[in-house]
Structure formats: structure tokens, C-alpha cells
PDB file of N, CA and C in Angstrom:
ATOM      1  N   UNK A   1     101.247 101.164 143.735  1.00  0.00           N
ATOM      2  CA  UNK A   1     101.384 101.712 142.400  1.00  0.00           C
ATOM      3  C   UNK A   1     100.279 101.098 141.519  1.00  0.00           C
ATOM      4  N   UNK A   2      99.270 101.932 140.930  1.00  0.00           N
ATOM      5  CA  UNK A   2      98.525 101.433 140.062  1.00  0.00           C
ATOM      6  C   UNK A   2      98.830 100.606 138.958  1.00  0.00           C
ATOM      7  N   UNK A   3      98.202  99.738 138.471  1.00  0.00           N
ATOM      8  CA  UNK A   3      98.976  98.616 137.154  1.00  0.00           C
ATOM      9  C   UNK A   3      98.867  99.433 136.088  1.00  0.00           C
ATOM     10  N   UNK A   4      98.054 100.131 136.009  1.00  0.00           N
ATOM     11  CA  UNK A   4      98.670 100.867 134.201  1.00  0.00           C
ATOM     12  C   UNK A   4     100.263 101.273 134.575  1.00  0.00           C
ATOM     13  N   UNK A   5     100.344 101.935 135.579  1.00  0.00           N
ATOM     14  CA  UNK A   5     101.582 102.816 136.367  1.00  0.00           C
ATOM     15  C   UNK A   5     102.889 101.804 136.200  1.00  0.00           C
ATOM     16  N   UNK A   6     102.544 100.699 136.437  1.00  0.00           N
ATOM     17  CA  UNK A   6     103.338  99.008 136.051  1.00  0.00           C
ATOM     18  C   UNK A   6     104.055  99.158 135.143  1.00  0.00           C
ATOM     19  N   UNK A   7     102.262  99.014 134.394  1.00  0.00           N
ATOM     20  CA  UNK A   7     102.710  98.389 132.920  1.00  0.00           C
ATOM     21  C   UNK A   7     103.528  99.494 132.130  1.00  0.00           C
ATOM     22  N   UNK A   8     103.183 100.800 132.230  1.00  0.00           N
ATOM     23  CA  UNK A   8     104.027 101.687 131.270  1.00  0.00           C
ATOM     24  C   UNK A   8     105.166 102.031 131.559  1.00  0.00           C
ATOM     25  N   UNK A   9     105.870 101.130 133.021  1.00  0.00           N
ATOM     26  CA  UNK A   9     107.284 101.391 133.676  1.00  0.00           C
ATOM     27  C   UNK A   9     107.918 100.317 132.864  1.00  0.00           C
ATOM     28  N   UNK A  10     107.414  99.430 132.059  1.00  0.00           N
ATOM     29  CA  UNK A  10     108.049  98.504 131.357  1.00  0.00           C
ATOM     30  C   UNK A  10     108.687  98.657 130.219  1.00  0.00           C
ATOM     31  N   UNK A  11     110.200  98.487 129.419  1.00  0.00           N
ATOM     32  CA  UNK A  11     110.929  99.249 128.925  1.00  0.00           C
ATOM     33  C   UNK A  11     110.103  98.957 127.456  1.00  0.00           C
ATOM     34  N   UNK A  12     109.839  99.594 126.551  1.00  0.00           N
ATOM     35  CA  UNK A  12     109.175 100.051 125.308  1.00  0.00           C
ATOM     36  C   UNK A  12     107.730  99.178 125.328  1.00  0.00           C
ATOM     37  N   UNK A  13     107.251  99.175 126.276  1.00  0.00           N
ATOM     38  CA  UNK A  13     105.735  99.035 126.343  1.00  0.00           C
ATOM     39  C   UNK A  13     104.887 100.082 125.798  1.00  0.00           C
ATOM     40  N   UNK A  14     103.653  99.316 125.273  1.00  0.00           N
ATOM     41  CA  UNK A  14     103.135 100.305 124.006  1.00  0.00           C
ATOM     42  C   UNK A  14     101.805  99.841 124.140  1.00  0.00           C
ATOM     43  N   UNK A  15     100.747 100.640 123.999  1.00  0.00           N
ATOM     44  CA  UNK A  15      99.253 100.205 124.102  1.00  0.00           C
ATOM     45  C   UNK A  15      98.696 100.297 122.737  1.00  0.00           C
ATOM     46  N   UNK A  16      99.636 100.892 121.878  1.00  0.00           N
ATOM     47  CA  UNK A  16      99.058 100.109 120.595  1.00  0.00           C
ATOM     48  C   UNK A  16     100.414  99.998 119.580  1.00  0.00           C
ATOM     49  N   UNK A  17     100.948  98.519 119.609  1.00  0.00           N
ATOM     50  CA  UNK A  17     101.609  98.206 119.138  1.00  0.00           C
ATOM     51  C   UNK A  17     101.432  98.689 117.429  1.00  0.00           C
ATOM     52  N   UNK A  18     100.314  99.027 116.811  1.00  0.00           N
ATOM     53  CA  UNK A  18     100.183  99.246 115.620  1.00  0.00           C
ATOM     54  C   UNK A  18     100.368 100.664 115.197  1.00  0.00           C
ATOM     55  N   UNK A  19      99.822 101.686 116.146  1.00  0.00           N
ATOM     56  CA  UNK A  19     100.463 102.736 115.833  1.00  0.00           C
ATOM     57  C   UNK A  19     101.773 103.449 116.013  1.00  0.00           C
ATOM     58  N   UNK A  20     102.721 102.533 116.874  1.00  0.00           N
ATOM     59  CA  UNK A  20     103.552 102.970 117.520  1.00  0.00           C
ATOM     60  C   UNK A  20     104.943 101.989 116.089  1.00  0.00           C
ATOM     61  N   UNK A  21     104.864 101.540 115.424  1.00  0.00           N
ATOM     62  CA  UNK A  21     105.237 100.738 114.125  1.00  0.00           C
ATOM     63  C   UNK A  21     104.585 101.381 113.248  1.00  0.00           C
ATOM     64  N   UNK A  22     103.837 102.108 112.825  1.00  0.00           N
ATOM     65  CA  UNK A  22     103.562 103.454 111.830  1.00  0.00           C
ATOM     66  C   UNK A  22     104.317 104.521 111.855  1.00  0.00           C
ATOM     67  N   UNK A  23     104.432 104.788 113.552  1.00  0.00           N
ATOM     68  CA  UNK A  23     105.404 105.804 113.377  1.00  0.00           C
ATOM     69  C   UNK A  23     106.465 105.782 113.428  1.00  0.00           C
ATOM     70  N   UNK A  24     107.130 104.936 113.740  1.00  0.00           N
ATOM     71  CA  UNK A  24     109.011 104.486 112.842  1.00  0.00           C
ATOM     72  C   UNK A  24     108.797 104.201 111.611  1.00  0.00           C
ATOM     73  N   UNK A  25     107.647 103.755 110.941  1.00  0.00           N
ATOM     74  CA  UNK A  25     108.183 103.823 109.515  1.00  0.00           C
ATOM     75  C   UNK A  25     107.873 105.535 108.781  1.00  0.00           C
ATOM     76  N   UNK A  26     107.239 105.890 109.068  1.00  0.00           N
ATOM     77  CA  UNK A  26     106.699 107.501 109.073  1.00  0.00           C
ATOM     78  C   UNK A  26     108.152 108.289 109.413  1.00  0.00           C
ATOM     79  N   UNK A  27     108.695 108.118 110.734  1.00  0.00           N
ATOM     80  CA  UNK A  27     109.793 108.604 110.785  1.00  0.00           C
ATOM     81  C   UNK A  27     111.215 108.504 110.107  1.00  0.00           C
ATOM     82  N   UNK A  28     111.369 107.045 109.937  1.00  0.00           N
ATOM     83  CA  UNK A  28     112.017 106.508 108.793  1.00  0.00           C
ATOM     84  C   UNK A  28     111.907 106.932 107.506  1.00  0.00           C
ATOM     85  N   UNK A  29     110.906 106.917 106.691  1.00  0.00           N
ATOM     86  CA  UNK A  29     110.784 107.421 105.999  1.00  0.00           C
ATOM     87  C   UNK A  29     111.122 109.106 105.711  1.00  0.00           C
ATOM     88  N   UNK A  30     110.571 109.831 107.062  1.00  0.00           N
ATOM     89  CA  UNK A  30     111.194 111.346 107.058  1.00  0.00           C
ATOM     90  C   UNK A  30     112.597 111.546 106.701  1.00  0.00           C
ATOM     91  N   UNK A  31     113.256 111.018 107.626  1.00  0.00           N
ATOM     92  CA  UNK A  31     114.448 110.588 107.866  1.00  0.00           C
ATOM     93  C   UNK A  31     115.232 110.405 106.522  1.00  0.00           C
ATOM     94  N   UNK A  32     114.666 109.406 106.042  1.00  0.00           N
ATOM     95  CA  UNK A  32     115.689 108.700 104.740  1.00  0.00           C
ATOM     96  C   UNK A  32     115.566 109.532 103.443  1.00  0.00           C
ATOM     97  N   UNK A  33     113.929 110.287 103.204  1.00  0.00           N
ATOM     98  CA  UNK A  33     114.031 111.328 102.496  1.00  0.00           C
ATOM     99  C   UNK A  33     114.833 113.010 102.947  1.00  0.00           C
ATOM    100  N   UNK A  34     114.718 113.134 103.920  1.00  0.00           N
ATOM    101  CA  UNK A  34     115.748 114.229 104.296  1.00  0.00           C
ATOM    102  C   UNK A  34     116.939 114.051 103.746  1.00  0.00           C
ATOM    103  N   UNK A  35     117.472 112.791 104.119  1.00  0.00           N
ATOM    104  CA  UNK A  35     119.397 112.245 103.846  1.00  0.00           C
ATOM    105  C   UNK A  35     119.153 111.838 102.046  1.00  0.00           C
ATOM    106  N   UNK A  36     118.272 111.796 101.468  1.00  0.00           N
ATOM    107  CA  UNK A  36     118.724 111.428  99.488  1.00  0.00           C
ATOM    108  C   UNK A  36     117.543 112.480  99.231  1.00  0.00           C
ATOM    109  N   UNK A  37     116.919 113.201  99.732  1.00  0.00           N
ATOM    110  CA  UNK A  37     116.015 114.008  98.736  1.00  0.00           C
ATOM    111  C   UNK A  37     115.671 113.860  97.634  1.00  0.00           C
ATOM    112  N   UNK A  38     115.115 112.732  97.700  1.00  0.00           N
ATOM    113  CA  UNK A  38     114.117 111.958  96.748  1.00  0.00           C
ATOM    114  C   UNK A  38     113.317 111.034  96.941  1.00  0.00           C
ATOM    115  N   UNK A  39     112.429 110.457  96.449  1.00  0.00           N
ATOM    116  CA  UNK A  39     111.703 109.436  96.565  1.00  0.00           C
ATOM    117  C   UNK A  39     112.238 107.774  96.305  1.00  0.00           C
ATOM    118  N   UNK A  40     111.989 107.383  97.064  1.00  0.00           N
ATOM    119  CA  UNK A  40     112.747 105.445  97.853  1.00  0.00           C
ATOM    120  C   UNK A  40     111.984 104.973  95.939  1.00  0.00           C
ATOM    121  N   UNK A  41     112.998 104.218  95.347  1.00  0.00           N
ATOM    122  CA  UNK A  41     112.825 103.880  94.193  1.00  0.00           C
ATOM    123  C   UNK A  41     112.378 101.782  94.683  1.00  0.00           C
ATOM    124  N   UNK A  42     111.324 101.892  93.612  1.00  0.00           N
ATOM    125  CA  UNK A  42     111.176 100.060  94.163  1.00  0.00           C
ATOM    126  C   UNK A  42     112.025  99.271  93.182  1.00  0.00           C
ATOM    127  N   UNK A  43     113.436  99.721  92.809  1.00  0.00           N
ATOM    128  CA  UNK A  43     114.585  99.085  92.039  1.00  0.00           C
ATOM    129  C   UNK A  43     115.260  99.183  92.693  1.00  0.00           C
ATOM    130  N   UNK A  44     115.439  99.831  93.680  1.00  0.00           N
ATOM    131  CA  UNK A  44     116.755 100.337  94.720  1.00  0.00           C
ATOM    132  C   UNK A  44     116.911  98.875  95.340  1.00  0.00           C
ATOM    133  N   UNK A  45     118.455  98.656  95.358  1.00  0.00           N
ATOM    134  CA  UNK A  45     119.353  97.604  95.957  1.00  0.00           C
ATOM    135  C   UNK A  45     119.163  97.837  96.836  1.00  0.00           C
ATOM    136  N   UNK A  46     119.643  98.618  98.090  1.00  0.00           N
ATOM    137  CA  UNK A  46     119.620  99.010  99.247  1.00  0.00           C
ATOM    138  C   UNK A  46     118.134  98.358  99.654  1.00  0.00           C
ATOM    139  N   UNK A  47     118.087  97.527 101.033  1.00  0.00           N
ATOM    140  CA  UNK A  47     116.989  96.642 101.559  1.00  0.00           C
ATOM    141  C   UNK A  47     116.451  98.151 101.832  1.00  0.00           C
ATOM    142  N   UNK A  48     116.558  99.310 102.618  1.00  0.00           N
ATOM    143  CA  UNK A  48     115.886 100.317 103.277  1.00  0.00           C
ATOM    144  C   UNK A  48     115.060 100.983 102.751  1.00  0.00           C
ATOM    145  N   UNK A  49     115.921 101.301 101.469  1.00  0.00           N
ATOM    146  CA  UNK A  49     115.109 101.885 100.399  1.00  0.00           C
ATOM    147  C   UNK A  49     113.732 101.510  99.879  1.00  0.00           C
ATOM    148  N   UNK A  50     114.069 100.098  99.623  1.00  0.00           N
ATOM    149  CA  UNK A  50     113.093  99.574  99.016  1.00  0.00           C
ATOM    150  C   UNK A  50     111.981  98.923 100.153  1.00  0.00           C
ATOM    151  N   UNK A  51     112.318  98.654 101.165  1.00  0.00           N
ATOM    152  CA  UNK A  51     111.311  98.487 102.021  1.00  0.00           C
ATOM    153  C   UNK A  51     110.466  99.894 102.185  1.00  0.00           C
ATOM    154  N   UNK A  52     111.296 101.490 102.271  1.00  0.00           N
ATOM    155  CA  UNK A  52     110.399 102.406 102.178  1.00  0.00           C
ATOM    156  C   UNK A  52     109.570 102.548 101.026  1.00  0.00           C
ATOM    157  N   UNK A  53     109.967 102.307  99.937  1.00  0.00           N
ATOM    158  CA  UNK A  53     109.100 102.355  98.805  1.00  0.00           C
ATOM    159  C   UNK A  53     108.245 101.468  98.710  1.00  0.00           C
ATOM    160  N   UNK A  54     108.025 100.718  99.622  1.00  0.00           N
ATOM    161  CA  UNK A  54     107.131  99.655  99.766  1.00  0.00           C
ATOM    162  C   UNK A  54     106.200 100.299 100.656  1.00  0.00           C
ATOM    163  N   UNK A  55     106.356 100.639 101.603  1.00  0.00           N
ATOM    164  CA  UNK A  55     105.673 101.282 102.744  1.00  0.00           C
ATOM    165  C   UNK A  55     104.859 102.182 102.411  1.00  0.00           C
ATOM    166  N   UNK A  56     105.752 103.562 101.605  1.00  0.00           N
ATOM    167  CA  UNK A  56     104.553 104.687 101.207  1.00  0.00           C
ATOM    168  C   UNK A  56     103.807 103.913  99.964  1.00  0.00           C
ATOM    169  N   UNK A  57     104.202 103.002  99.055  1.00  0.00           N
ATOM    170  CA  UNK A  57     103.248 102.292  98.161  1.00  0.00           C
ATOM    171  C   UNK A  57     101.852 102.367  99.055  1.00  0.00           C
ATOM    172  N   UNK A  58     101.872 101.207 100.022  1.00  0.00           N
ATOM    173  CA  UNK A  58     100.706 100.743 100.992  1.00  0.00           C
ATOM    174  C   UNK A  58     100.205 102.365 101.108  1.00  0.00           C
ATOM    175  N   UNK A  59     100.751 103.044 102.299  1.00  0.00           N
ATOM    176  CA  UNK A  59      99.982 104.090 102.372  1.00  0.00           C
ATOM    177  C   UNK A  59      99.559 105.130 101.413  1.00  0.00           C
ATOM    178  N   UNK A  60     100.310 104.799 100.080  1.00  0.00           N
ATOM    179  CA  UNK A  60      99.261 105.861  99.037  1.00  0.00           C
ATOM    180  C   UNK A  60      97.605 105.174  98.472  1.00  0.00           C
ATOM    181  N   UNK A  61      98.534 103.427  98.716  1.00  0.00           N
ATOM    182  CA  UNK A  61      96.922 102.304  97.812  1.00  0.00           C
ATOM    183  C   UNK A  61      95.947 102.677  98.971  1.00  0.00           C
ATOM    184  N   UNK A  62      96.192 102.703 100.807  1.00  0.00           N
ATOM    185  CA  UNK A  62      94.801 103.040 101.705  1.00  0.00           C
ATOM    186  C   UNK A  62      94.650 104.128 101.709  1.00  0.00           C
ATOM    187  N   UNK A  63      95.194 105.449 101.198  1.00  0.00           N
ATOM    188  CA  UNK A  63      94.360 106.439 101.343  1.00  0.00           C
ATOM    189  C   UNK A  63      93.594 106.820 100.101  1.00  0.00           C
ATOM    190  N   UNK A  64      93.795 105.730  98.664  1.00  0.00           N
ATOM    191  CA  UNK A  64      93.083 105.898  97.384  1.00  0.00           C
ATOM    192  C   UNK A  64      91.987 104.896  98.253  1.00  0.00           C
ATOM    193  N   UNK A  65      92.100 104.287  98.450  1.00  0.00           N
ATOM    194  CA  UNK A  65      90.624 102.862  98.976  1.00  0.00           C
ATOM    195  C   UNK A  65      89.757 103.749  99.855  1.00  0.00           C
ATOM    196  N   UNK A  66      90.090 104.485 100.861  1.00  0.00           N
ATOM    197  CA  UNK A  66      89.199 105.081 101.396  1.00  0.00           C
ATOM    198  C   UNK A  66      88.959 106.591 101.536  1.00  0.00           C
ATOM    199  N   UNK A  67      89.610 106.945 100.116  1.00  0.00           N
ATOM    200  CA  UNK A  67      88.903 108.350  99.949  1.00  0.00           C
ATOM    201  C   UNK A  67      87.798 108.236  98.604  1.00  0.00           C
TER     202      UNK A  67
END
């Protein structure tokens, strides 16, 4: 069995740990706006919330930096 063949038999093995943690918060985020149809407030009690409103923060400040 070839070793990539190995390595990707290994249970949530990932060749890029960084994009593969973008997209649970991406999905998360889908997710959590589907269930309150609205936007994650950065006052919100709820840890989820406010960690999402933290998250799309970041990704609105890098796509103003590099557009």
C-alpha cells in the first residue's frame, strides 16, 4: 500500500490542516446563520455566537487588506 494510501487511512487526517479549520468555521457559520437569520452580534453571551462574529470580523478585515 502506498504511504499517501497510509496516511489518508488515518482517522481525520488532513494535508492542510489550515484549510480544512476554515471550513468548519465557514460551515459553522452557514449553519448558525441558517438557525437565527441574522448576523452573530460581538455582544452576544452565547460563546458561539460571538466566536462567529469574531471569525467573519477576520475574514471581512483580509479581504479589505488584500483587495
Amino acid at each position: 500500500m502506498p504511504k499517501v494510501t497510509r496516511l489518508e487511512s488515518i482517522p481525520r487526517w488532513t494535508w492542510n490542516a489550515r484549510a480544512d479549520k476554515w471550513e468548519a468555521a465557514y460551515n459553522s457559520a452557514l449553519e448558525w446563520l441558517s438557525r437565527h437569520e441574522k448576523q452573530p452580534s460581538r455582544d452576544a453571551a452565547d460563546a458561539e455566537e460571538k466566536t462567529l462574529f469574531v471569525w467573519l470580523k477576520n475574514q471581512k478585515q483580509e479581504y479589505a487588506a488584500t483587495s
